[in-house]
Protein backbone atom coordinates (compact mmCIF):
# COMPACT_ATOMS: atom_id res chain seq x y z
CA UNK A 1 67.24 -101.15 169.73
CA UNK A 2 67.89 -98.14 167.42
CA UNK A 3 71.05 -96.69 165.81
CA UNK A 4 71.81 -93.75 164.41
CA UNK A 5 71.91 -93.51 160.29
CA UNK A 6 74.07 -90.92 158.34
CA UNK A 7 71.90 -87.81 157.31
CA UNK A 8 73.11 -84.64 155.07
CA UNK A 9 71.00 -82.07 157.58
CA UNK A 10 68.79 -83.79 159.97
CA UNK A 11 69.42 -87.23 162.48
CA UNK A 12 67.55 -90.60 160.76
CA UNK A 13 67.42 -93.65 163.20
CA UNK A 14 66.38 -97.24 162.62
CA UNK A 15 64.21 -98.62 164.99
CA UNK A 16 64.94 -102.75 165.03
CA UNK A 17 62.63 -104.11 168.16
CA UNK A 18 61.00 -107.65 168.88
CA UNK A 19 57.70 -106.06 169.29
CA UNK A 20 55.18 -103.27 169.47
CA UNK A 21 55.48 -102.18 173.09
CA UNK A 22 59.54 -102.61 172.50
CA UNK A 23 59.65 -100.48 169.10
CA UNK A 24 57.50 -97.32 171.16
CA UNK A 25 60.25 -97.93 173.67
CA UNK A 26 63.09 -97.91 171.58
CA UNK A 27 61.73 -94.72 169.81
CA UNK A 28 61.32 -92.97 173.16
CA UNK A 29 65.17 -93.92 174.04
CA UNK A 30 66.14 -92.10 170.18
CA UNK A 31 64.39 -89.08 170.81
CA UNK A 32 66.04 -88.44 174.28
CA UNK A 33 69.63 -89.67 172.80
CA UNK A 34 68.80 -87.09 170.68
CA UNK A 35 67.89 -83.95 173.07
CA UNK A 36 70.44 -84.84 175.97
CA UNK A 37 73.71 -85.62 175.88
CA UNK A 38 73.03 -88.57 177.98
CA UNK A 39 77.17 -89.18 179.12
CA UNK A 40 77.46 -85.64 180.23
CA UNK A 41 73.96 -85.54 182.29
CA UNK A 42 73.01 -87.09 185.12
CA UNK A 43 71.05 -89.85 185.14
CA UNK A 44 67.13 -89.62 184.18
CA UNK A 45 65.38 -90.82 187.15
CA UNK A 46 61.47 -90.61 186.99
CA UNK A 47 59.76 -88.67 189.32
CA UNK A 48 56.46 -88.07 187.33
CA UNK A 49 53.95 -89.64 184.68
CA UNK A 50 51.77 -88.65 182.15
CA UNK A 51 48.99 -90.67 180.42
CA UNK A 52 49.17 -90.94 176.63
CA UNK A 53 46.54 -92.42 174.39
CA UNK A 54 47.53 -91.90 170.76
CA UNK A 55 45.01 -93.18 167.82
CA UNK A 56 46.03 -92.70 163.92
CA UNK A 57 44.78 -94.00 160.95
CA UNK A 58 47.92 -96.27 160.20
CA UNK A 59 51.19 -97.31 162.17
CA UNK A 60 53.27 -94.99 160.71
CA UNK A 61 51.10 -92.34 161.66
CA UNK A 62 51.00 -94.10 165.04
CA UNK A 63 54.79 -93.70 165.10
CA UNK A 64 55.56 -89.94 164.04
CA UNK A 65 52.68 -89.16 166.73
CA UNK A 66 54.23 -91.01 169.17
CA UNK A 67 57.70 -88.77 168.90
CA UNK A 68 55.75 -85.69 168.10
CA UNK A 69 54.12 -86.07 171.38
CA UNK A 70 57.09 -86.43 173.01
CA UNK A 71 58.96 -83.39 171.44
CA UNK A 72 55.67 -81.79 172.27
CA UNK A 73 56.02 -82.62 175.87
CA UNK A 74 59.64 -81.78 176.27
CA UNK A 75 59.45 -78.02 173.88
CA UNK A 76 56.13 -77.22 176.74
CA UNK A 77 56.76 -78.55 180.25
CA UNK A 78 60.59 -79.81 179.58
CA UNK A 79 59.31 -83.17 180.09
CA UNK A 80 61.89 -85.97 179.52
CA UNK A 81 60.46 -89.56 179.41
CA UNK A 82 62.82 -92.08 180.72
CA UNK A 83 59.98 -95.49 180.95
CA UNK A 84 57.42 -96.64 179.58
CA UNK A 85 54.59 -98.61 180.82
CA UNK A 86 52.29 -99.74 177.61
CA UNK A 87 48.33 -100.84 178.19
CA UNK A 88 47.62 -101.24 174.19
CA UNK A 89 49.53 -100.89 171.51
CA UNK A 90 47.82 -102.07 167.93
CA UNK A 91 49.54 -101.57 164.57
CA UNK A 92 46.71 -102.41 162.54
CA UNK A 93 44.73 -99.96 160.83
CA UNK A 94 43.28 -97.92 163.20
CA UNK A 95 46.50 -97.81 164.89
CA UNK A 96 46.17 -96.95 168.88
CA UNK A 97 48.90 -96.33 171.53
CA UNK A 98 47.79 -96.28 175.28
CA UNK A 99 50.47 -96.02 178.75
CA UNK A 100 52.21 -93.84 180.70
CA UNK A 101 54.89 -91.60 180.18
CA UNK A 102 57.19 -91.73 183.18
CA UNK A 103 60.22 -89.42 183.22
CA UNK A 104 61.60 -85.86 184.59
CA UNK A 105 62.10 -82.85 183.88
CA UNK A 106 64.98 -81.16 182.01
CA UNK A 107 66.87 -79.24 184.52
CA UNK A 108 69.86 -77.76 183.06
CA UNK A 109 72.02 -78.30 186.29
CA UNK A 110 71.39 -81.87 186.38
CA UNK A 111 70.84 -82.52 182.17
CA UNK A 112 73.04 -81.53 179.25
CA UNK A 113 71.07 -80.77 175.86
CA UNK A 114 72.14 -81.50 172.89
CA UNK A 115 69.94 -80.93 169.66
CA UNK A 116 66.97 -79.27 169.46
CA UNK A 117 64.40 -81.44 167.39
CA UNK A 118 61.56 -79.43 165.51
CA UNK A 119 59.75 -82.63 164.82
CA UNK A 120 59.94 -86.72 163.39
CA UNK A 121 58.73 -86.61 159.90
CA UNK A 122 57.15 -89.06 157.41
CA UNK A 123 60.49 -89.10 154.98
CA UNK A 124 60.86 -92.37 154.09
CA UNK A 125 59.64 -93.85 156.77
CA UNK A 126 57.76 -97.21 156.23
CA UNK A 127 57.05 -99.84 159.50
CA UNK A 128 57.54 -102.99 158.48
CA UNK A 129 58.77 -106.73 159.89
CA UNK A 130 61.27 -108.06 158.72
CA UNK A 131 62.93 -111.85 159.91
CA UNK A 132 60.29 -111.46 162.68
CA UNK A 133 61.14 -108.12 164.06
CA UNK A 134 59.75 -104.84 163.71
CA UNK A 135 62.00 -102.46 161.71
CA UNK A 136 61.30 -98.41 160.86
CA UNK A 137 63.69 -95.49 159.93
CA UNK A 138 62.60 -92.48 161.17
CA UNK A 139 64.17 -88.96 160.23
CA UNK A 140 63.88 -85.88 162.46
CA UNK A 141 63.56 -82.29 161.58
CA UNK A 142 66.28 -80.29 163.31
C-alpha cells in the first residue's frame, strides 16, 4: 500500500507493505500514480518485460535504485511497469533486487501523463518495520 504525504514542492509517499517483494511492488504502483493519470488513461496492460537485477550497499539504497530505474526506463524507452514478478529480494546489507519488469509503453493516445519525476531522493527516507510491516517515505524530485 502507499499514500500520498503533503509536500511544499515535490510528491513524498509512504510505502506500508507486509513484505519485501510487496514494498518493491507498492513503490512501482507510486511511481506510475505519479506519471499517469491513471482514471483518465486506459488501462496498463503488459505487453513486454524487462529483467532487473539491482544490488546496493543498504536497503535504502536498494529502494531509491529501484524507482530511479524505473524513471530511468520510462524518461528512455517510455516504459511503464504495470507487474512485477520478484526472484530475490534481500534487505540486508548488501541489499539485492532481482525480477522482471512487465508493463507497456506510454502511448499518449491510450495514457494520460501527469507529472514529470526527475528522480526519488534520499530526503528523509529511512526503511524500517514497524508492528511487523515494512514502512518507508520516499520523496520525489519533480
Amino acid at each position: 500500500m502507499f499514500e500520498f504525504l503533503d509536500h511544499t514542492a515535490d510528491v513524498a509517499i509512504r510505502l506500508t507493505s507486509r513484505d519485501e517483494e510487496e514494498l518493491f511492488r507498492d513503490a512501482a504502483s507510486a511511481v506510475v500514480a505519479i506519471l499517469l493519470d491513471l482514471k483518465a488513461s486506459e488501462p496498463l496492460v503488459p505487453r513486454s518485460s524487462i529483467p532487473l537485477r539491482l544490488e546496493a550497499e543498504d536497503p535504502e539504497s536498494l529502494l531509491v535504485d529501484f524507482l530511479n530505474e524505473l524513471i530511468f526506463l520510462f524518461d528512455t524507452t517510455g516504459f511503464v511497469a504495470r507487474d512485477l514478478k520478484v526472484t530475490s529480494v534481500h534487505l540486508h546489507s548488501p541489499a539485492h533486487f532481482h525480477g522482471q519488469l512487465a508493463g507497456d509503453t506510454f502511448d499518449p493516445a491510450k495514457h494520460q501523463a501527469k507529472t514529470e519525476i526527475k528522480a526519488a531522493t534520499f530526503h528523509g527516507l529511512e526503511l524500517r518495520k514497524s508492528r511487523g510491516r515494512l514502512e518507508a517515505e520516499v520523496v520525489f524530485d519533480l
